[in-house]
N, C-alpha and C. Protein backbone atom coordinates (compact mmCIF):
# COMPACT_ATOMS: atom_id res chain seq x y z
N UNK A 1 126.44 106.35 101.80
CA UNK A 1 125.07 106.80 101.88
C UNK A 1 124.51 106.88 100.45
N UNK A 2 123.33 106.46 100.57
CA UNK A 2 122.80 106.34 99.09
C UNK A 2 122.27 107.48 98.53
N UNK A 3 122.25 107.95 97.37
CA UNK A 3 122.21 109.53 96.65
C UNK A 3 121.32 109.56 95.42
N UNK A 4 120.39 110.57 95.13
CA UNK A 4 119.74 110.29 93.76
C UNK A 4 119.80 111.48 93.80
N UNK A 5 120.25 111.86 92.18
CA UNK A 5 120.45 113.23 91.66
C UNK A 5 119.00 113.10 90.49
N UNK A 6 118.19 114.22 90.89
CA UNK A 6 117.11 114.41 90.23
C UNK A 6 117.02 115.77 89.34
N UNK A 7 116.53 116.61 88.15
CA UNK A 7 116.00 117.89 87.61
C UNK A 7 114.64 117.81 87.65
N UNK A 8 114.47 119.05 88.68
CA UNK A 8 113.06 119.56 88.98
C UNK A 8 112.86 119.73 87.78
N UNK A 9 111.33 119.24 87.44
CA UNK A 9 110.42 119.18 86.39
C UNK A 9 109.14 120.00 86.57
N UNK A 10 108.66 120.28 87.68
CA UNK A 10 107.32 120.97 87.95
C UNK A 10 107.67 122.78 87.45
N UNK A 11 106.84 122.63 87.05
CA UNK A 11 106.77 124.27 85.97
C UNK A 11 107.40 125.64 87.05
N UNK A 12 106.73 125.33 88.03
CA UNK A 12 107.06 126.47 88.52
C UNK A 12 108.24 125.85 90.00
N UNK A 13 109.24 125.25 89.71
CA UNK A 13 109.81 124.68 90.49
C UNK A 13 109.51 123.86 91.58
N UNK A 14 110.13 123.95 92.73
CA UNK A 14 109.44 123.24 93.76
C UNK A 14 108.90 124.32 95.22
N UNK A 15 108.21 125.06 94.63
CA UNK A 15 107.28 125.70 95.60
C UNK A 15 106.07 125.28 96.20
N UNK A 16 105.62 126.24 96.71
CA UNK A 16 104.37 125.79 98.14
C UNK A 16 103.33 124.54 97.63
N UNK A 17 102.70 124.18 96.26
CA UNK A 17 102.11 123.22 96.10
C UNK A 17 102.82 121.89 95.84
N UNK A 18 104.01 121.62 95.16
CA UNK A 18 104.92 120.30 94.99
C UNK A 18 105.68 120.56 96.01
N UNK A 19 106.23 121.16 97.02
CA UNK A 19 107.15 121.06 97.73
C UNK A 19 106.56 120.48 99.13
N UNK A 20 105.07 120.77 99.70
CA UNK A 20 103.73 120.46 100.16
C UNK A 20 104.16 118.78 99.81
N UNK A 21 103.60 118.64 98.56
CA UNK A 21 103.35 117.26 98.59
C UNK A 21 104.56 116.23 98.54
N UNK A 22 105.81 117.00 97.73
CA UNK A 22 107.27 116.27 98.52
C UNK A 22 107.70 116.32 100.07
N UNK A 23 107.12 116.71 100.76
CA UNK A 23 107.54 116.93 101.97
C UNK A 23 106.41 116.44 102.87
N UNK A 24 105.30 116.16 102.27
CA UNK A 24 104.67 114.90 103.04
C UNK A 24 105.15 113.36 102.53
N UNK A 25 105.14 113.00 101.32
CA UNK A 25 105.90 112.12 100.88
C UNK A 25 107.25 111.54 101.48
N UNK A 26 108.23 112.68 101.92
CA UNK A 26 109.15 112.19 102.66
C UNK A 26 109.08 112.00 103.60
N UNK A 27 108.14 112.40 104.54
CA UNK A 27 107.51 112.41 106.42
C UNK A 27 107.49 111.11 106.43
N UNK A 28 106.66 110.50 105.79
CA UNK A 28 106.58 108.72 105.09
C UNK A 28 107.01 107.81 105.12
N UNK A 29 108.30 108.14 104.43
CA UNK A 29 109.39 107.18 104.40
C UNK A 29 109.86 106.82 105.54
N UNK A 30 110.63 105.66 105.58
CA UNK A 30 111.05 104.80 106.89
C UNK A 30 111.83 105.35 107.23
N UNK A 31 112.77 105.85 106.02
CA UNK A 31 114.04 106.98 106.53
C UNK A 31 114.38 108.13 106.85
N UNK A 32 115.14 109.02 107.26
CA UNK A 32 115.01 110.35 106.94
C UNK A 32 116.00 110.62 105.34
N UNK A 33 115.52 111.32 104.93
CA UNK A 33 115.88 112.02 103.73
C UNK A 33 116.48 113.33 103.68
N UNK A 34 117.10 113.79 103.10
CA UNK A 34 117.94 115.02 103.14
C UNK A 34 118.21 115.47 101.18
N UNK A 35 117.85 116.93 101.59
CA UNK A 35 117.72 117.32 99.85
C UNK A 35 119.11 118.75 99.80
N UNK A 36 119.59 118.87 99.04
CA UNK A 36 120.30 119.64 98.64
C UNK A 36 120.57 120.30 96.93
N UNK A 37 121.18 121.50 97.02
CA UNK A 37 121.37 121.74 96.10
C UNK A 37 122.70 122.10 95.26
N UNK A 38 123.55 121.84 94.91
CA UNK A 38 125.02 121.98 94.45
C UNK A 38 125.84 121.31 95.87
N UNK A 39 126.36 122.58 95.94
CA UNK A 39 127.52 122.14 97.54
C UNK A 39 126.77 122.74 98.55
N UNK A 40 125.48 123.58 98.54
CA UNK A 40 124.58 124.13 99.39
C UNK A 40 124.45 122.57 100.84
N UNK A 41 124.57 123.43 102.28
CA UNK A 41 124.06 121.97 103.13
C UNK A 41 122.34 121.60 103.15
N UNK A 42 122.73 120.39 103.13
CA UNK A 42 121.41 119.66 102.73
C UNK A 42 120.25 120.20 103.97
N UNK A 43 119.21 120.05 103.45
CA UNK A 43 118.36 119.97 104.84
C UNK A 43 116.82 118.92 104.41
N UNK A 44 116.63 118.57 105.72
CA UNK A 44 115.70 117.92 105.90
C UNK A 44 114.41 117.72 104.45
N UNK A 45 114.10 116.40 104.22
CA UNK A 45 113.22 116.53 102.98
C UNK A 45 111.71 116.44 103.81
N UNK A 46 112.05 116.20 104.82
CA UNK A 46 110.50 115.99 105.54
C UNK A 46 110.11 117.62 106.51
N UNK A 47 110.92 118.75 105.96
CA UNK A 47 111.03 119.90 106.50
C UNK A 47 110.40 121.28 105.26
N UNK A 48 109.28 121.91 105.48
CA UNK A 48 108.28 122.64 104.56
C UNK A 48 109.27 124.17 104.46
N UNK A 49 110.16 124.20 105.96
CA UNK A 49 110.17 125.33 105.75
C UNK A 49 112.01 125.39 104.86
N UNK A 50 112.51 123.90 105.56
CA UNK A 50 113.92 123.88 104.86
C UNK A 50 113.33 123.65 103.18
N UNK A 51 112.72 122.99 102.95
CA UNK A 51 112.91 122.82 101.28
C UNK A 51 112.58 123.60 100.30
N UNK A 52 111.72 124.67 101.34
CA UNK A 52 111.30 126.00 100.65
C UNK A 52 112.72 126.67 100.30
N UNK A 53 113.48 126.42 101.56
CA UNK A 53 114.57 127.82 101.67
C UNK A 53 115.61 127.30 100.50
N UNK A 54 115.30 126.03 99.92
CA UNK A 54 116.00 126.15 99.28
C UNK A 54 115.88 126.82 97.88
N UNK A 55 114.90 127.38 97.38
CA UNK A 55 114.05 128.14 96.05
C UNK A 55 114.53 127.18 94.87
N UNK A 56 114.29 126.37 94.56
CA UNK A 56 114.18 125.23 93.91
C UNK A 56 113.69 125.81 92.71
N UNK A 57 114.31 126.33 91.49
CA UNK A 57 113.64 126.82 90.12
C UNK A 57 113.22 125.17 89.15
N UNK A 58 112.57 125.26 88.33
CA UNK A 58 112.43 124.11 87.24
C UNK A 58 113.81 124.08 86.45
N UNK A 59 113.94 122.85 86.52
CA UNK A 59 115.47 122.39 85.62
C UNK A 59 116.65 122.39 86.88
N UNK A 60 116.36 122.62 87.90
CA UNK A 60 117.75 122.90 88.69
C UNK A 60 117.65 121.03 89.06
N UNK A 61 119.09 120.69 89.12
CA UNK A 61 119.03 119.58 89.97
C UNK A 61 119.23 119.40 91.57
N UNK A 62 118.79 118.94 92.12
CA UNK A 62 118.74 118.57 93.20
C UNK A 62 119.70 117.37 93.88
N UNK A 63 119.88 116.94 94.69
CA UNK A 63 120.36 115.77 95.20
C UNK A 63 119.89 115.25 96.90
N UNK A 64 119.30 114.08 96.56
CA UNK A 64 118.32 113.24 97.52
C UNK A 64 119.78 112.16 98.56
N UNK A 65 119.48 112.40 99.43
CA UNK A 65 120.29 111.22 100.03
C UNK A 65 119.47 110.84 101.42
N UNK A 66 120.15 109.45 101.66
CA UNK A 66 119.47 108.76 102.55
C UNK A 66 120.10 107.65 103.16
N UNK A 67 119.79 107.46 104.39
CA UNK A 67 120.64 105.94 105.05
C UNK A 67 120.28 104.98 105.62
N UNK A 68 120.01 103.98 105.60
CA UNK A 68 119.16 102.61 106.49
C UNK A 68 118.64 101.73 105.74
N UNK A 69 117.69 100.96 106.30
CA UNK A 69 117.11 100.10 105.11
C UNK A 69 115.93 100.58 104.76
N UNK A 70 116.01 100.42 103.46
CA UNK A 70 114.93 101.03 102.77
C UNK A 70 115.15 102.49 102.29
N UNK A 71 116.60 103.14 102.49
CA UNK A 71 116.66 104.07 101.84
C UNK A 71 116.83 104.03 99.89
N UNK A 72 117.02 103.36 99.38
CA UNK A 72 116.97 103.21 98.03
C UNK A 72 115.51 103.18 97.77
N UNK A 73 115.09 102.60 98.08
CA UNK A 73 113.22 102.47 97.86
C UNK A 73 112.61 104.04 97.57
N UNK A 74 113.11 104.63 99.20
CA UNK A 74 112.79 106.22 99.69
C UNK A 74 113.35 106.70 98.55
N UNK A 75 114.56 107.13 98.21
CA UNK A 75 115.32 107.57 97.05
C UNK A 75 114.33 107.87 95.64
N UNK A 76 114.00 106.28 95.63
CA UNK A 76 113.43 106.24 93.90
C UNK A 76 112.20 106.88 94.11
N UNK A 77 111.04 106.66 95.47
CA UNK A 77 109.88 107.07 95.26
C UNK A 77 110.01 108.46 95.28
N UNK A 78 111.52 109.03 96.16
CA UNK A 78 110.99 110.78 96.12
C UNK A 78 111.66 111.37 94.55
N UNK A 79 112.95 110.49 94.27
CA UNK A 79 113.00 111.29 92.68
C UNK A 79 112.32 111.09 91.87
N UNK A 80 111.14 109.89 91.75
CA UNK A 80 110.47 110.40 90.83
C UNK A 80 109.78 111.19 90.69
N UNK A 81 108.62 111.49 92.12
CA UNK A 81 107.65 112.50 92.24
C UNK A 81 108.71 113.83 91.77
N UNK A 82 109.79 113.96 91.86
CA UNK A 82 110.13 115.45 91.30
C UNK A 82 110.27 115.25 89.74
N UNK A 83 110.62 114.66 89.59
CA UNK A 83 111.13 114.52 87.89
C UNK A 83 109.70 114.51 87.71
N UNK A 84 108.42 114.22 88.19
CA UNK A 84 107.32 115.19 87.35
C UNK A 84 106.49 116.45 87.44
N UNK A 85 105.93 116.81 86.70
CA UNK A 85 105.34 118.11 86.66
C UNK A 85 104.40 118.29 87.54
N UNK A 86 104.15 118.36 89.19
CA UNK A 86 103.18 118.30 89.75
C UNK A 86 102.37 119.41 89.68
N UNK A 87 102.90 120.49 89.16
CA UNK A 87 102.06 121.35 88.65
C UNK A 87 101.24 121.66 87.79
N UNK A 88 101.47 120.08 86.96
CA UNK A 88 100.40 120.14 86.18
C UNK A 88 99.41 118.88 86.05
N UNK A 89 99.52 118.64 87.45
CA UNK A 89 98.57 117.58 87.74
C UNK A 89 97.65 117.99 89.01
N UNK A 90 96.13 117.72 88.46
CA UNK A 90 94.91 117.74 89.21
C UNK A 90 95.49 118.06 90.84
N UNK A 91 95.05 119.06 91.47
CA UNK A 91 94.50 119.48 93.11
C UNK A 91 93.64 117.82 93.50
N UNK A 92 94.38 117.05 94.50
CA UNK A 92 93.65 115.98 95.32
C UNK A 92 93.84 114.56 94.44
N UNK A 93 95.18 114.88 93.29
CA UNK A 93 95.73 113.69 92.55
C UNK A 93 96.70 112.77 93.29
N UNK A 94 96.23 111.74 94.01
CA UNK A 94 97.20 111.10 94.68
C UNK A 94 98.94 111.04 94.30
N UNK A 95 99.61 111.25 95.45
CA UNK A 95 101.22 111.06 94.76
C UNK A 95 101.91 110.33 95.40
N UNK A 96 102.11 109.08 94.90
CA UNK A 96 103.02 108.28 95.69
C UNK A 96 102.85 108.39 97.09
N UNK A 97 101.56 108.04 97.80
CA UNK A 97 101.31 107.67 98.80
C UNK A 97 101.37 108.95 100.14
N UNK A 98 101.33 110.04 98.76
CA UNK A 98 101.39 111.48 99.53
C UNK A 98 99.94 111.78 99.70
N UNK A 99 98.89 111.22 99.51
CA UNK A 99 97.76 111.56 99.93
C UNK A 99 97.03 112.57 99.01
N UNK A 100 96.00 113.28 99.68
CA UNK A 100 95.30 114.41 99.28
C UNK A 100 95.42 115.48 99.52
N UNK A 101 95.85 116.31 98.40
CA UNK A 101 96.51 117.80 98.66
C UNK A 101 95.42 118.96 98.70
């Protein structure tokens, strides 16, 4: 299964506004996606209330996995949106095909 290890970059981790727009981003994808944190079990990346539970601080890494075709694609588009600061980008700034927030 294919895996991308990412460090949250958004200032205030991945709470209710980047976690919002990662978790429509992953709804998206062709695949399902699954996010975790250390040896913590993964849960759903297309899930608002699992990716919350995971309290995601800035700098923690994460790990993205995924299976089918087109999961590498899924992979790269969701680690990058974390590796940036969505917190410090414009309310209604398109993200990787996550729409308008």
């Amino acid at each position: 299964m294919p895996e991308r290890s990412v460090v949250i970059a958004s200032a205030q981790g991945l709470h209710a506004r980047p976690a919002q727009i990662f978790v429509r981003t992953a709804a998206r994808q062709a695949v399902p996606v699954s996010i975790r944190v250390g040896d913590r079990a993964p849960v759903p990346a297309s899930s608002i209330l699992g990716v919350l539970s995971l309290g995601v601080a800035q700098g923690t890494e994460v790990t993205l996995s995924a299976e089918g075709d087109g999961a590498a694609a899924a992979l790269d588009e969701l680690a990058g949106l974390l590796a940036r600061d969505l917190d410090a980008e414009e309310p209604g700034t398109r993200h990787n095909g996550a729409g308008r927030d």
